[in-house]
C-alpha atoms as a PDB file:
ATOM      1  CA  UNK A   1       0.000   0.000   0.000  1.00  0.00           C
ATOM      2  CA  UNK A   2       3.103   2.431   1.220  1.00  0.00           C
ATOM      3  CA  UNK A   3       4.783   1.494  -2.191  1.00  0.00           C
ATOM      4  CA  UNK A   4       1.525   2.224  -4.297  1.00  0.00           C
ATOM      5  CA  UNK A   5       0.924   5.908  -2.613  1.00  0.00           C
ATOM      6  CA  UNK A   6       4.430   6.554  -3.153  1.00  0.00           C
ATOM      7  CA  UNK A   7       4.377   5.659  -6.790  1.00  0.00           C
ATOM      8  CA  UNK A   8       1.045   7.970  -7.113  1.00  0.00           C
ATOM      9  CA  UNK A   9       2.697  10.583  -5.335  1.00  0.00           C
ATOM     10  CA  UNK A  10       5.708  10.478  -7.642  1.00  0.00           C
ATOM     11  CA  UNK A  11       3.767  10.101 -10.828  1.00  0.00           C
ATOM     12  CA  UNK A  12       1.536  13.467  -9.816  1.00  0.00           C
ATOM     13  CA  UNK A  13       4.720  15.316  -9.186  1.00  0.00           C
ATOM     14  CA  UNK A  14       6.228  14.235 -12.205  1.00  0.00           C
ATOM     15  CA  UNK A  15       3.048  15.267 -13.988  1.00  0.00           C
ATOM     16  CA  UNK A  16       3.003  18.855 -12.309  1.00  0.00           C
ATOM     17  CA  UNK A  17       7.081  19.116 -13.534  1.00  0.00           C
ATOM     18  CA  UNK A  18       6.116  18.287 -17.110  1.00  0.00           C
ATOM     19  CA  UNK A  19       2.766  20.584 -16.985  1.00  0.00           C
ATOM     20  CA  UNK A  20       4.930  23.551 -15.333  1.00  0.00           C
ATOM     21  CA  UNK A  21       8.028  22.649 -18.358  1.00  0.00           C
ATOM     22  CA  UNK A  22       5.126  22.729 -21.341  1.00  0.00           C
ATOM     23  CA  UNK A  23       3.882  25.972 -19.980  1.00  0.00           C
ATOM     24  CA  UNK A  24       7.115  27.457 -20.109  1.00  0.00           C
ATOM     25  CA  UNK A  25       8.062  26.446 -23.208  1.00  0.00           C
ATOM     26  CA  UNK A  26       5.005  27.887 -24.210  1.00  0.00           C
ATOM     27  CA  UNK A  27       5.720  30.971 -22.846  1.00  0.00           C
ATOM     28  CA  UNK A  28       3.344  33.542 -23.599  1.00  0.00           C
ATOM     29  CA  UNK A  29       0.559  31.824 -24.338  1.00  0.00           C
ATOM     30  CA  UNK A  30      -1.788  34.724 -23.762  1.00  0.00           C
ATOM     31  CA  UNK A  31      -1.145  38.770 -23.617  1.00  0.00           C
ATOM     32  CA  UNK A  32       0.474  40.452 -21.474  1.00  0.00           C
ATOM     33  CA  UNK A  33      -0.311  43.185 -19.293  1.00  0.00           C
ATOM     34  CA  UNK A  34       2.172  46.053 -18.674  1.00  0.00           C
ATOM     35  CA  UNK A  35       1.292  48.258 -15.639  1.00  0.00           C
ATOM     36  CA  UNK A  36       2.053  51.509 -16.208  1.00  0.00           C
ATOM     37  CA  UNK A  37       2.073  54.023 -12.840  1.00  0.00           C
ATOM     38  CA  UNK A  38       2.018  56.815 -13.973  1.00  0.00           C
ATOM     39  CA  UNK A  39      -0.104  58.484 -17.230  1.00  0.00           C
ATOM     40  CA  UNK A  40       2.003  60.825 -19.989  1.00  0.00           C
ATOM     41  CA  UNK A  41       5.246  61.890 -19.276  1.00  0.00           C
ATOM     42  CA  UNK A  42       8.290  59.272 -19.674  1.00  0.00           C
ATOM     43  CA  UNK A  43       7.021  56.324 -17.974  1.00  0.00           C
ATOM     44  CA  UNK A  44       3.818  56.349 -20.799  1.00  0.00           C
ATOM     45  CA  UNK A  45       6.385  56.958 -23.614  1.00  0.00           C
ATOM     46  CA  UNK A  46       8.902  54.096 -22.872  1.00  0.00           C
ATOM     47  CA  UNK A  47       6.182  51.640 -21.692  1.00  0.00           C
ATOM     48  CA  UNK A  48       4.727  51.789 -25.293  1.00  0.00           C
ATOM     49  CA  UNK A  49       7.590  51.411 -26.793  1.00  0.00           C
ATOM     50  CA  UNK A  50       9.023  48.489 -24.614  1.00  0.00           C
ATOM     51  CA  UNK A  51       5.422  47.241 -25.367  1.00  0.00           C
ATOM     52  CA  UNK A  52       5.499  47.629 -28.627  1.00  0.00           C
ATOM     53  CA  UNK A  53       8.061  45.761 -29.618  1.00  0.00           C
ATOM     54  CA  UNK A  54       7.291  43.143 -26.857  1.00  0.00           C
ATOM     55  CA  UNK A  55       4.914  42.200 -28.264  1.00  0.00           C
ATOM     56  CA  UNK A  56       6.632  41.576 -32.101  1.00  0.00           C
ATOM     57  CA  UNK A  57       8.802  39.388 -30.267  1.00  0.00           C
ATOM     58  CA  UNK A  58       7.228  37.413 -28.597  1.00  0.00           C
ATOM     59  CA  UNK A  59       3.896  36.974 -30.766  1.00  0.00           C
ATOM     60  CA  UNK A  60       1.455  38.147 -28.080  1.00  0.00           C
ATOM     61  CA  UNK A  61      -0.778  41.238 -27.855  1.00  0.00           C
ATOM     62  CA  UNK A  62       1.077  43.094 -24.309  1.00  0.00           C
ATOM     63  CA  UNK A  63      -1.962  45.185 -23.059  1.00  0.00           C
ATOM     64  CA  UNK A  64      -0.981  49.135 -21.623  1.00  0.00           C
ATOM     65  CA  UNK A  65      -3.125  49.435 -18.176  1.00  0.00           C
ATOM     66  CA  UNK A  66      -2.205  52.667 -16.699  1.00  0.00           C
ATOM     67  CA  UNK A  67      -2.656  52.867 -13.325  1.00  0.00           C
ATOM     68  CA  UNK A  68      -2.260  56.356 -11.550  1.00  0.00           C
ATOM     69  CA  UNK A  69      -2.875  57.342  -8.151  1.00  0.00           C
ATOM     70  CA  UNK A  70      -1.121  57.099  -4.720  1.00  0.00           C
ATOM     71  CA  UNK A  71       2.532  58.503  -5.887  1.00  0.00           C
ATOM     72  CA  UNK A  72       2.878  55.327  -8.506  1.00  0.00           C
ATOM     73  CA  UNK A  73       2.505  53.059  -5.736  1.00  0.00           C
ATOM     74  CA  UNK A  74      -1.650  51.913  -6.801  1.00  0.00           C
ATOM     75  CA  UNK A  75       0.264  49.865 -10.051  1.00  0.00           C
ATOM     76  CA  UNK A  76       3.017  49.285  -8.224  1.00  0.00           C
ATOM     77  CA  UNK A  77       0.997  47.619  -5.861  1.00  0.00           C
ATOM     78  CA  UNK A  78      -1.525  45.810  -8.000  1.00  0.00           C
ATOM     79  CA  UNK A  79       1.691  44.311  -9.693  1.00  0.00           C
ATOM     80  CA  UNK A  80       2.745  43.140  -6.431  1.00  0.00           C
ATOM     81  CA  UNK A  81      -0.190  41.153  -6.197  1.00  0.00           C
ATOM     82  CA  UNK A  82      -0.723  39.586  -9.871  1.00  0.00           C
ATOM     83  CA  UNK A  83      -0.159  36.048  -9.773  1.00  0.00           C
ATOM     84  CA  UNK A  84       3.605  35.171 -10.792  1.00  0.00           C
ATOM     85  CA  UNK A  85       3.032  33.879 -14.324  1.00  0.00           C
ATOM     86  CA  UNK A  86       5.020  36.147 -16.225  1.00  0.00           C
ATOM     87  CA  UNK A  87       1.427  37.437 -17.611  1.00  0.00           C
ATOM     88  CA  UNK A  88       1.882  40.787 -15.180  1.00  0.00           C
ATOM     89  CA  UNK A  89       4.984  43.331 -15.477  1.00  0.00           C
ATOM     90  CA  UNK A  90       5.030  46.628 -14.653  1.00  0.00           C
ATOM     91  CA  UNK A  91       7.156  49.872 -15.107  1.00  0.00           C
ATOM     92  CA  UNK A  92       8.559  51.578 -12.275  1.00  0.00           C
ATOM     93  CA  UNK A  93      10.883  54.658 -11.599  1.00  0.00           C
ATOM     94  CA  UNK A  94      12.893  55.853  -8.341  1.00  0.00           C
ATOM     95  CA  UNK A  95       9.566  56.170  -6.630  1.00  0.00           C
ATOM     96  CA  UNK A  96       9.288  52.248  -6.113  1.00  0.00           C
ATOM     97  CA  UNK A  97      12.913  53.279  -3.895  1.00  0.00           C
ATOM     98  CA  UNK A  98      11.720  56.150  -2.787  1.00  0.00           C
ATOM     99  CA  UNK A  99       8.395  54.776  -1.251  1.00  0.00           C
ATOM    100  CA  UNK A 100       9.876  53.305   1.620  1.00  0.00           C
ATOM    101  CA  UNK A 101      11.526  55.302   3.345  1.00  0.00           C
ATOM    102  CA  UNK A 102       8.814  58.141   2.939  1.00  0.00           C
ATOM    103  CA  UNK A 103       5.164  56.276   3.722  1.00  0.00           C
ATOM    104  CA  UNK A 104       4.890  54.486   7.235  1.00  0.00           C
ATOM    105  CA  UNK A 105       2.985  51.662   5.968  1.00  0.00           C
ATOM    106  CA  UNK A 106       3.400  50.321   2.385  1.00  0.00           C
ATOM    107  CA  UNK A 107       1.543  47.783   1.276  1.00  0.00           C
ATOM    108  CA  UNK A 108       4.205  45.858  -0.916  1.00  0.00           C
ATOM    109  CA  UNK A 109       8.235  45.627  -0.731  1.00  0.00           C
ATOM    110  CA  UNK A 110      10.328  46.513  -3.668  1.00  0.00           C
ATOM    111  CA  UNK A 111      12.859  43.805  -2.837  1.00  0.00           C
ATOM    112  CA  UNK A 112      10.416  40.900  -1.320  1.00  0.00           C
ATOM    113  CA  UNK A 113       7.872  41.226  -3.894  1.00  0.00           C
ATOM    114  CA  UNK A 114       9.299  41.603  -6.921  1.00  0.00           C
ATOM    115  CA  UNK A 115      11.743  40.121  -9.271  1.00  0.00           C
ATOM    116  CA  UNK A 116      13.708  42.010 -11.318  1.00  0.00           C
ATOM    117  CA  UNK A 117      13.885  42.224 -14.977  1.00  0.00           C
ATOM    118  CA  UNK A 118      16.054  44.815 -16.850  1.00  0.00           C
ATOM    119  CA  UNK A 119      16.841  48.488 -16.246  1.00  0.00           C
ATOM    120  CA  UNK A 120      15.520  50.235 -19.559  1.00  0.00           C
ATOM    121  CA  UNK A 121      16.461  53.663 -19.682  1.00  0.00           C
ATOM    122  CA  UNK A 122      17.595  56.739 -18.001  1.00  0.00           C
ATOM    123  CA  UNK A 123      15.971  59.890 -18.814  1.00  0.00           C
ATOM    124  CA  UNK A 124      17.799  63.553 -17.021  1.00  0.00           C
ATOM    125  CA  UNK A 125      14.949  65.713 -15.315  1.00  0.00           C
ATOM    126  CA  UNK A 126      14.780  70.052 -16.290  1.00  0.00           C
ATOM    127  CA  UNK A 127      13.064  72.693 -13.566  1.00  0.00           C
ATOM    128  CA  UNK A 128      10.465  73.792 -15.453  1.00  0.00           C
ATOM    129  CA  UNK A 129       8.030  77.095 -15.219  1.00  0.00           C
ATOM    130  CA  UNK A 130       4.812  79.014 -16.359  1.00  0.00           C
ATOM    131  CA  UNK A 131       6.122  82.116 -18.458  1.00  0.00           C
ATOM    132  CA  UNK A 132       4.431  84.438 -16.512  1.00  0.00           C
ATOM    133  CA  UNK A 133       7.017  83.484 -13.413  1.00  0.00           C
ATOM    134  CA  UNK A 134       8.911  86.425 -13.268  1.00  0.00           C
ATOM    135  CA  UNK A 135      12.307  84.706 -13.091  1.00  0.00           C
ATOM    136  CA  UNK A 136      14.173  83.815 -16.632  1.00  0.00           C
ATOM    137  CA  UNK A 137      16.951  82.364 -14.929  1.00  0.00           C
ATOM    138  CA  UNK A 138      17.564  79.531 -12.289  1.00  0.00           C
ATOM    139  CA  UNK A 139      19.336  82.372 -10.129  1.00  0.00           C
ATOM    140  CA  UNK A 140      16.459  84.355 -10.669  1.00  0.00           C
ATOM    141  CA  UNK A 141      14.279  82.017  -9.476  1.00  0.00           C
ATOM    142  CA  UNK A 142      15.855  81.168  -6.323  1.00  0.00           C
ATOM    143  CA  UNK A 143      15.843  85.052  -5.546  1.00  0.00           C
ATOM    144  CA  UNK A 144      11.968  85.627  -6.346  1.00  0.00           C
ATOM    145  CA  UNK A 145      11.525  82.142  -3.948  1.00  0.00           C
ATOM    146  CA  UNK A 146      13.964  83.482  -0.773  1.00  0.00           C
ATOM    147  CA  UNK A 147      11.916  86.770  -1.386  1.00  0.00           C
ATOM    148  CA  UNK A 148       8.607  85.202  -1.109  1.00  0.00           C
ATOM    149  CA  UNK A 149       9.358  81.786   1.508  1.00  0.00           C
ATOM    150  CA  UNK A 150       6.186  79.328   1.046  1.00  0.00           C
ATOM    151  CA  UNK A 151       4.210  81.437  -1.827  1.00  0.00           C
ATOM    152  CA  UNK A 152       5.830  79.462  -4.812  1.00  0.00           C
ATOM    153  CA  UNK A 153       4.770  76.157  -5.202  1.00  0.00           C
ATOM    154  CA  UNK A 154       6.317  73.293  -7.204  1.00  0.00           C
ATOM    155  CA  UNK A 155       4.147  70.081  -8.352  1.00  0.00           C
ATOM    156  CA  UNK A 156       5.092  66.389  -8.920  1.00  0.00           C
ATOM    157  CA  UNK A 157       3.521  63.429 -10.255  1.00  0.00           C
ATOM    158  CA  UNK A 158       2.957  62.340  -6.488  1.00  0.00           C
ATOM    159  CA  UNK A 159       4.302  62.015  -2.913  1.00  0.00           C
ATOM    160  CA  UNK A 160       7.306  59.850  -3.320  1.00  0.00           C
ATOM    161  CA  UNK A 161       7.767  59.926  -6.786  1.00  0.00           C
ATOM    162  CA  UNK A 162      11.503  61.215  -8.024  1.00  0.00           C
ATOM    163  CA  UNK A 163      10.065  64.455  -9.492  1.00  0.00           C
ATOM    164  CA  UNK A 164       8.764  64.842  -5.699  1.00  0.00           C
ATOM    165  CA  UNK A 165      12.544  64.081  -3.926  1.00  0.00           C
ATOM    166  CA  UNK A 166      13.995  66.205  -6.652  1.00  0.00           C
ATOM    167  CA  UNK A 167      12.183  69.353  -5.427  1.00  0.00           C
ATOM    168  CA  UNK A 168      13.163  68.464  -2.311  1.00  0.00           C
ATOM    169  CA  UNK A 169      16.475  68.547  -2.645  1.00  0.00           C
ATOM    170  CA  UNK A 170      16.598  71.630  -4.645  1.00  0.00           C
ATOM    171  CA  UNK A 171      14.893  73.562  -1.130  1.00  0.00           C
ATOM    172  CA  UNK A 172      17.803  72.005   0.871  1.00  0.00           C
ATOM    173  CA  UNK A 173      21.059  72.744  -1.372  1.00  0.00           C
ATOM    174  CA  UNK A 174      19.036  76.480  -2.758  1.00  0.00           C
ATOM    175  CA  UNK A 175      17.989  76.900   0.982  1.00  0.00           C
ATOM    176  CA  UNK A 176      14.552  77.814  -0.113  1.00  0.00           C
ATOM    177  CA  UNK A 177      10.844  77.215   1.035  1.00  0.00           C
ATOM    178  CA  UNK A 178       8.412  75.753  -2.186  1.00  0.00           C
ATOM    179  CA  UNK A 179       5.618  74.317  -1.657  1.00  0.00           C
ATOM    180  CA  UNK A 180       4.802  70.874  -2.684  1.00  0.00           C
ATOM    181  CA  UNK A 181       1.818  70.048  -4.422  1.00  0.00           C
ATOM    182  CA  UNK A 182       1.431  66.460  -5.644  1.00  0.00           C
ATOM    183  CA  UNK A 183      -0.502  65.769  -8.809  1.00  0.00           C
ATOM    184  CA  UNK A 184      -1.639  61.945  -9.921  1.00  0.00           C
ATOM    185  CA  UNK A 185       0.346  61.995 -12.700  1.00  0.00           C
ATOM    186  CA  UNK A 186       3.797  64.500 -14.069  1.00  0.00           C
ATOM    187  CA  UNK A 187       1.311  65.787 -17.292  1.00  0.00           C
ATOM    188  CA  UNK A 188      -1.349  66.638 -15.200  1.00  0.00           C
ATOM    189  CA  UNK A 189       0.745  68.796 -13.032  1.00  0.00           C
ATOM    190  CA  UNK A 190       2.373  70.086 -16.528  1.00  0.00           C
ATOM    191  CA  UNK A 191      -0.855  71.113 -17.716  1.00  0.00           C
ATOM    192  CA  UNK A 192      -1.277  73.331 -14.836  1.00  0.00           C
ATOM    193  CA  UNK A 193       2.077  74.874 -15.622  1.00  0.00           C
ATOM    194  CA  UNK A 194       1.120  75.633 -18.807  1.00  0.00           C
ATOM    195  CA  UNK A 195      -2.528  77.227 -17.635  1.00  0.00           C
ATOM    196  CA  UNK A 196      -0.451  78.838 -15.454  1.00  0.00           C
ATOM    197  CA  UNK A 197      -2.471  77.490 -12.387  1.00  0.00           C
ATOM    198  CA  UNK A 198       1.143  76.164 -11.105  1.00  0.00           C
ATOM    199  CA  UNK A 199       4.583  77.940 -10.686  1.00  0.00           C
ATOM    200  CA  UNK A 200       7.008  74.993 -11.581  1.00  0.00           C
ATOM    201  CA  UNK A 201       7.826  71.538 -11.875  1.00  0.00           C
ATOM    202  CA  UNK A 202      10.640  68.840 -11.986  1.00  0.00           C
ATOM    203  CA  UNK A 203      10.457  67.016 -14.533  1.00  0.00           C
ATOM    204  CA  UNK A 204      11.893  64.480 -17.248  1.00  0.00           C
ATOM    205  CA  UNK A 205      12.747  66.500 -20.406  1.00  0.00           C
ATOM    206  CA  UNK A 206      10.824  64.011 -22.981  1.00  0.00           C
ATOM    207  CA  UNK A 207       7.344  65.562 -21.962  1.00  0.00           C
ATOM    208  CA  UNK A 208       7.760  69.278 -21.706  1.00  0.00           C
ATOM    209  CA  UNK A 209      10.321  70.071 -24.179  1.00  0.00           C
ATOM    210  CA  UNK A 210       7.973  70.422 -27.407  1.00  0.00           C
ATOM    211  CA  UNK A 211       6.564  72.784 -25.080  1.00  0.00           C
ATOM    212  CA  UNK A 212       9.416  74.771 -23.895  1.00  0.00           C
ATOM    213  CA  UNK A 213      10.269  75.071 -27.794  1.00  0.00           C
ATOM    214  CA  UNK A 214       6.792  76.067 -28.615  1.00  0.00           C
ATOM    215  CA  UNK A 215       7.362  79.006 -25.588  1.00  0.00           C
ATOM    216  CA  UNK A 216       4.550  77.449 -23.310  1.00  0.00           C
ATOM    217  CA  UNK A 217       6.925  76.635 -20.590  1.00  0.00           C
ATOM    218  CA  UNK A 218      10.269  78.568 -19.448  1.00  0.00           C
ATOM    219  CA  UNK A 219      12.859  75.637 -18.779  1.00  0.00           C
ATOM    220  CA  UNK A 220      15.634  77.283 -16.124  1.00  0.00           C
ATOM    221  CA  UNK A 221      18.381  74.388 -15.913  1.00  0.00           C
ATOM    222  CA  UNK A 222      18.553  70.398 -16.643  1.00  0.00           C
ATOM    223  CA  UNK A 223      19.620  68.737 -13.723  1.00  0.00           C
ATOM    224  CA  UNK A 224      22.137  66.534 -15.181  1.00  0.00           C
ATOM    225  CA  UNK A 225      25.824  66.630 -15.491  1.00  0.00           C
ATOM    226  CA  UNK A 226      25.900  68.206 -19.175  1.00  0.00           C
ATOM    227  CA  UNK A 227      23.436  69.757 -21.276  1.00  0.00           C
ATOM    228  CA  UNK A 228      20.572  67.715 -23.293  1.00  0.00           C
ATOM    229  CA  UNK A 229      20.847  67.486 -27.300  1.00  0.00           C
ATOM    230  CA  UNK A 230      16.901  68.068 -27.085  1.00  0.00           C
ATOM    231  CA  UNK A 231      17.237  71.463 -25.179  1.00  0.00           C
ATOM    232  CA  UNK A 232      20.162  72.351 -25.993  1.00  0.00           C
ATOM    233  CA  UNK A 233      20.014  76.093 -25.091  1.00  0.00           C
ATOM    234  CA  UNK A 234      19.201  75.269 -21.580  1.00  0.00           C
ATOM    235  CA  UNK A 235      22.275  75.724 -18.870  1.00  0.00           C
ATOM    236  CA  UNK A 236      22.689  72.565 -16.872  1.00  0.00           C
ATOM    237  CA  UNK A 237      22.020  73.157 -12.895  1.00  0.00           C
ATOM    238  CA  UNK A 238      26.104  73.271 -12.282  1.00  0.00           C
ATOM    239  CA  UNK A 239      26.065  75.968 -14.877  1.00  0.00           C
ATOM    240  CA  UNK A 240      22.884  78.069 -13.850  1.00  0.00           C
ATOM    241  CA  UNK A 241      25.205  78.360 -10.197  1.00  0.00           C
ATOM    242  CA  UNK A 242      23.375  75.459  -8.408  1.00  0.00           C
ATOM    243  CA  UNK A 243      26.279  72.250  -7.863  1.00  0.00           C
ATOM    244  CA  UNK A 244      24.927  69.375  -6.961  1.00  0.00           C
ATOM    245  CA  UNK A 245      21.589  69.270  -8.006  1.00  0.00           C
ATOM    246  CA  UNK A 246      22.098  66.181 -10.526  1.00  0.00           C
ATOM    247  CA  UNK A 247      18.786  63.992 -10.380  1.00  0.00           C
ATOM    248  CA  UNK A 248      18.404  61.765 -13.696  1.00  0.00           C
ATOM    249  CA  UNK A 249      15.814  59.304 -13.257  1.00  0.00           C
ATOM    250  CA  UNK A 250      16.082  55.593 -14.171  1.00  0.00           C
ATOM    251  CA  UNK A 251      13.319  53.483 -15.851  1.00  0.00           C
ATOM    252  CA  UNK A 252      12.781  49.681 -15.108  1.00  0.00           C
ATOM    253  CA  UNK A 253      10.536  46.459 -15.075  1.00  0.00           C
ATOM    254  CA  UNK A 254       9.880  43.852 -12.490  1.00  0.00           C
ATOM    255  CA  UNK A 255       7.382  41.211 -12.265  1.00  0.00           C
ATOM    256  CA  UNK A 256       5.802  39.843  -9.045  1.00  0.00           C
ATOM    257  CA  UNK A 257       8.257  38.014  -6.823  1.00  0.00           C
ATOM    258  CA  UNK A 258       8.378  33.936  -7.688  1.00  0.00           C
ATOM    259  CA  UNK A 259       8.332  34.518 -11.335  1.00  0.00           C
ATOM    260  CA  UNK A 260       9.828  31.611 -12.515  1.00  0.00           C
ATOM    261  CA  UNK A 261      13.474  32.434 -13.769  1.00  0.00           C
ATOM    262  CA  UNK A 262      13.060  30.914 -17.055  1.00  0.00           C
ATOM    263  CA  UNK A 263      10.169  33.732 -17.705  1.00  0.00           C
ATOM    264  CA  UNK A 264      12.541  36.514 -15.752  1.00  0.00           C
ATOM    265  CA  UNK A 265      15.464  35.679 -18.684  1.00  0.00           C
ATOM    266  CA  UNK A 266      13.342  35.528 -21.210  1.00  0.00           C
ATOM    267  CA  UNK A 267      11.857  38.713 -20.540  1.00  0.00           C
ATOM    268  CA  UNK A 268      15.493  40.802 -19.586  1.00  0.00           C
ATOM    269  CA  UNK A 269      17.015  38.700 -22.986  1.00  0.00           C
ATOM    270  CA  UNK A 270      13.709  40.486 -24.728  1.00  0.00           C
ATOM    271  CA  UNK A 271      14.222  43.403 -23.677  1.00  0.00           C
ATOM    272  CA  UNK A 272      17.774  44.053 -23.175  1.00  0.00           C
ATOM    273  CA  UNK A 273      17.610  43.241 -27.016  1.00  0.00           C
ATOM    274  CA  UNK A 274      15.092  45.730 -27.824  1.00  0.00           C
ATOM    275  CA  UNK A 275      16.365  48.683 -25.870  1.00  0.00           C
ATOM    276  CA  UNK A 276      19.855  48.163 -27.832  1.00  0.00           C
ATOM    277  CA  UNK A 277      18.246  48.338 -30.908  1.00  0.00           C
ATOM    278  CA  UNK A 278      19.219  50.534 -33.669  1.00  0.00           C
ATOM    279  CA  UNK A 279      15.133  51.735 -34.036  1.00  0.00           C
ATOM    280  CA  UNK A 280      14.626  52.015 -30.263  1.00  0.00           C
ATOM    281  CA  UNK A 281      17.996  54.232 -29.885  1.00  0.00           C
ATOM    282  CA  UNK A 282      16.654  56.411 -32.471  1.00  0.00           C
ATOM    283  CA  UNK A 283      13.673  56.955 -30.778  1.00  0.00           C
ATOM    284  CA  UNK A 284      14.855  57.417 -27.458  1.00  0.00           C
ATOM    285  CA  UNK A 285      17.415  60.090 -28.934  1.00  0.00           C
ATOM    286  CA  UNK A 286      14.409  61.949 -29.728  1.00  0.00           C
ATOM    287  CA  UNK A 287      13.265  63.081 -26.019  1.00  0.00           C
ATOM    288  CA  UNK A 288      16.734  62.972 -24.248  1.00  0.00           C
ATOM    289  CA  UNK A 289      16.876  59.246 -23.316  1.00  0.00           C
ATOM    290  CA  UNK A 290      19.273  56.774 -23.113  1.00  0.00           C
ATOM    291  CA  UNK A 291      18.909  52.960 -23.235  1.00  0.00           C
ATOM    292  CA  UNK A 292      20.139  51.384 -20.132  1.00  0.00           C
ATOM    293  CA  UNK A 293      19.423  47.387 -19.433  1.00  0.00           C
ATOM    294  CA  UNK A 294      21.293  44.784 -17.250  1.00  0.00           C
ATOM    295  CA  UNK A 295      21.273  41.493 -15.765  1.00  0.00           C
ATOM    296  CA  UNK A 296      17.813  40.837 -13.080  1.00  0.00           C
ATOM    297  CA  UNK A 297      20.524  40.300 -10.434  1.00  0.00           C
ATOM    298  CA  UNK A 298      22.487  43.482 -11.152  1.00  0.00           C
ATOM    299  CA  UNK A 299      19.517  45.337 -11.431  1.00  0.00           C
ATOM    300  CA  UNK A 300      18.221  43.819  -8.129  1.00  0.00           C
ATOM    301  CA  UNK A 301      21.329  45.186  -6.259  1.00  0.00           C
ATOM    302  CA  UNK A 302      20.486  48.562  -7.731  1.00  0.00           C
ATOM    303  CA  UNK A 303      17.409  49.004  -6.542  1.00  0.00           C
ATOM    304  CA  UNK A 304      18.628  48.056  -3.312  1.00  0.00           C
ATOM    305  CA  UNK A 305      21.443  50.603  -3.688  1.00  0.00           C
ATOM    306  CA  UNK A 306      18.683  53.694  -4.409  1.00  0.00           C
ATOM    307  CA  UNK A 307      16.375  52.613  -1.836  1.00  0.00           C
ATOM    308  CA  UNK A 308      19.307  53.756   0.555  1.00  0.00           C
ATOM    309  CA  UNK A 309      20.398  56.696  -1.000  1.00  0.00           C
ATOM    310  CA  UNK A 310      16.636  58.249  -1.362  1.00  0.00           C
ATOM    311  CA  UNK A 311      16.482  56.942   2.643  1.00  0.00           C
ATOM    312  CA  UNK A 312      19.033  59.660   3.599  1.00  0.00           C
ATOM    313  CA  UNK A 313      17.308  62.502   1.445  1.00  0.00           C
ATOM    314  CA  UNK A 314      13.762  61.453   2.661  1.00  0.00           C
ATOM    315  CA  UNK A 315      15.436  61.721   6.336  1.00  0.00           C
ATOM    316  CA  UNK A 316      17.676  64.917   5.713  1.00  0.00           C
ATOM    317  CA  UNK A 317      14.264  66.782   4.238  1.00  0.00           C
ATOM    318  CA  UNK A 318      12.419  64.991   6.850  1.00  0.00           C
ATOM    319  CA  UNK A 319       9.336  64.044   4.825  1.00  0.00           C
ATOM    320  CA  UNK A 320       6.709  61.423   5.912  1.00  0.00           C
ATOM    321  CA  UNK A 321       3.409  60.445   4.099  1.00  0.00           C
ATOM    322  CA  UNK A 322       0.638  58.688   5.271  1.00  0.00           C
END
């Protein structure tokens, strides 16, 4: 009888192993969904590209569901809790780092729950204002904010998110008082730039520099260690007389921890592979950003790496969110 159950027992394993093997091998079998945080803005545009040509290369429709709200962290967080079939990924910037330091209770971890994919790009961020601010330079600004402390306000695509932090740490090293005002998405809070309804934003350059060209928005620096091809004209932070004030925000994908690792490499092999691309470069070019992909394990160890570097600014700024 002990023999027979332990034959049963083997041959139901054995048939879950070669169930779990055909599945991957079959790998998608359905479409994917891509969980996008955050509407507009850079997050939008590289999504639908990485979608895009997901989805040639693997022969499977991979579905855009944005999901704003909450700083990024409502996708983040329904991504968290997709089943780990490789049928879920989702997008996420520094705000998936950022998260935990500033909200007391998160409902997901960005190392626990996840598995990491690939890194995709890195896009620099510009301080952006309504025309109407009377301030034409980044030194001018400053002045008009020290000359009226907590009447200017800045906006964000949410509490936590990098745009957020990046304010932040503008106030500390120009020793200024802005007000915060968090938006549910970076092109909602542009919008109200350009209606004039809000002073100034950080920002990635992709979004408002048709904008800035078209003289809707006034762009005062580019917070990144030399100037960007797609503004040009505008003085990088360092130059404007601000040091220091370097944010450049990063671009990734995970999928819900316990992914198998078969799916995780096929997906970073995917999409390493389309980021390097020739086409994608050339689009990327286009709004100031640059392809950058890695290895799932490197890329783990980076997000680990930014969650305690955007601890000590959270802490220095002393921020908390409920």
């Amino acid at each position: 009888m002990q023999k027979r159950n332990t034959f049963l027992f083997s041959s139901i394993a054995l048939a879950g192993t070669l169930i779990s093997t055909l599945a991957l091998a079959q790998y998608p079998g359905k479409p994917i969904r891509f969980i996008l945080p955050f509407p507009g803005g850079a997050t939008d545009f590289l999504g639908r590209v990485v979608g895009q040509k997901l989805s040639e290369a693997v022969g499977q429709p991979v579905v855009i569901d944005n999901r704003p709200g909450a700083g990024g962290n409502l996708g983040i967080e329904l991504a968290a809790k997709a089943a780990p079939d490789g049928y879920t990924i989702v997008m996420v910037a520094p705000n998936v780092a950022i998260s935990p330091s500033l909200y007391r209770s998160l409902s997901y971890d960005p190392v626990k729950d996840f598995a990491a994919i690939t890194p995709v790009a890195t896009v620099p961020m510009v301080i952006i204002t309504h025309p109407g601010v009377p301030a034409n330079t980044l030194k001018e600004f400053i002045a008009l904010a020290k000359a009226k402390p907590g009447q200017l306000n800045y906006g964000s695509g949410g509490n936590g998110t990098s745009l957020h932090l990046a304010g932040e740490l503008f106030k500390i090293i120009a020793g200024v008082n802005i007000v915060h005002v968090p938006y549910k998405g970076a092109s909602v809070a542009m919008n109200d730039v350009i209606g004039g309804r809000l002073e100034s934003l950080f920002i990635g350059i992709p979004a408002p520099a048709p904008h800035v060209k078209a003289g809707r928005l006034r762009a005062l620096a580019v917070l990144a260690p030399k100037r960007s091809p797609v503004l040009p004209d505008v003085p990088t932070a360092a130059e404007a007389g601000l040091p220091g004030l370097d944010v450049t925000t990063w671009y990734g994908v995970l999928a819900p921890a316990r992914t198998p690792k078969e799916i995780i490499t096929r997906l970073n092999r995917e999409i390493v592979t389309i980021m390097n691309s020739a086409d994608t470069k050339e689009r990327l070019a286009v709004v100031a950003a640059e392809p950058s992909t890695s290895s799932p394990e490197a890329f783990s160890a980076y997000i680990k790496q930014e969650i305690a570097k955007w601890g000590k600014i959270v802490r220095a700024a002393g921020l908390q969110a409920n």
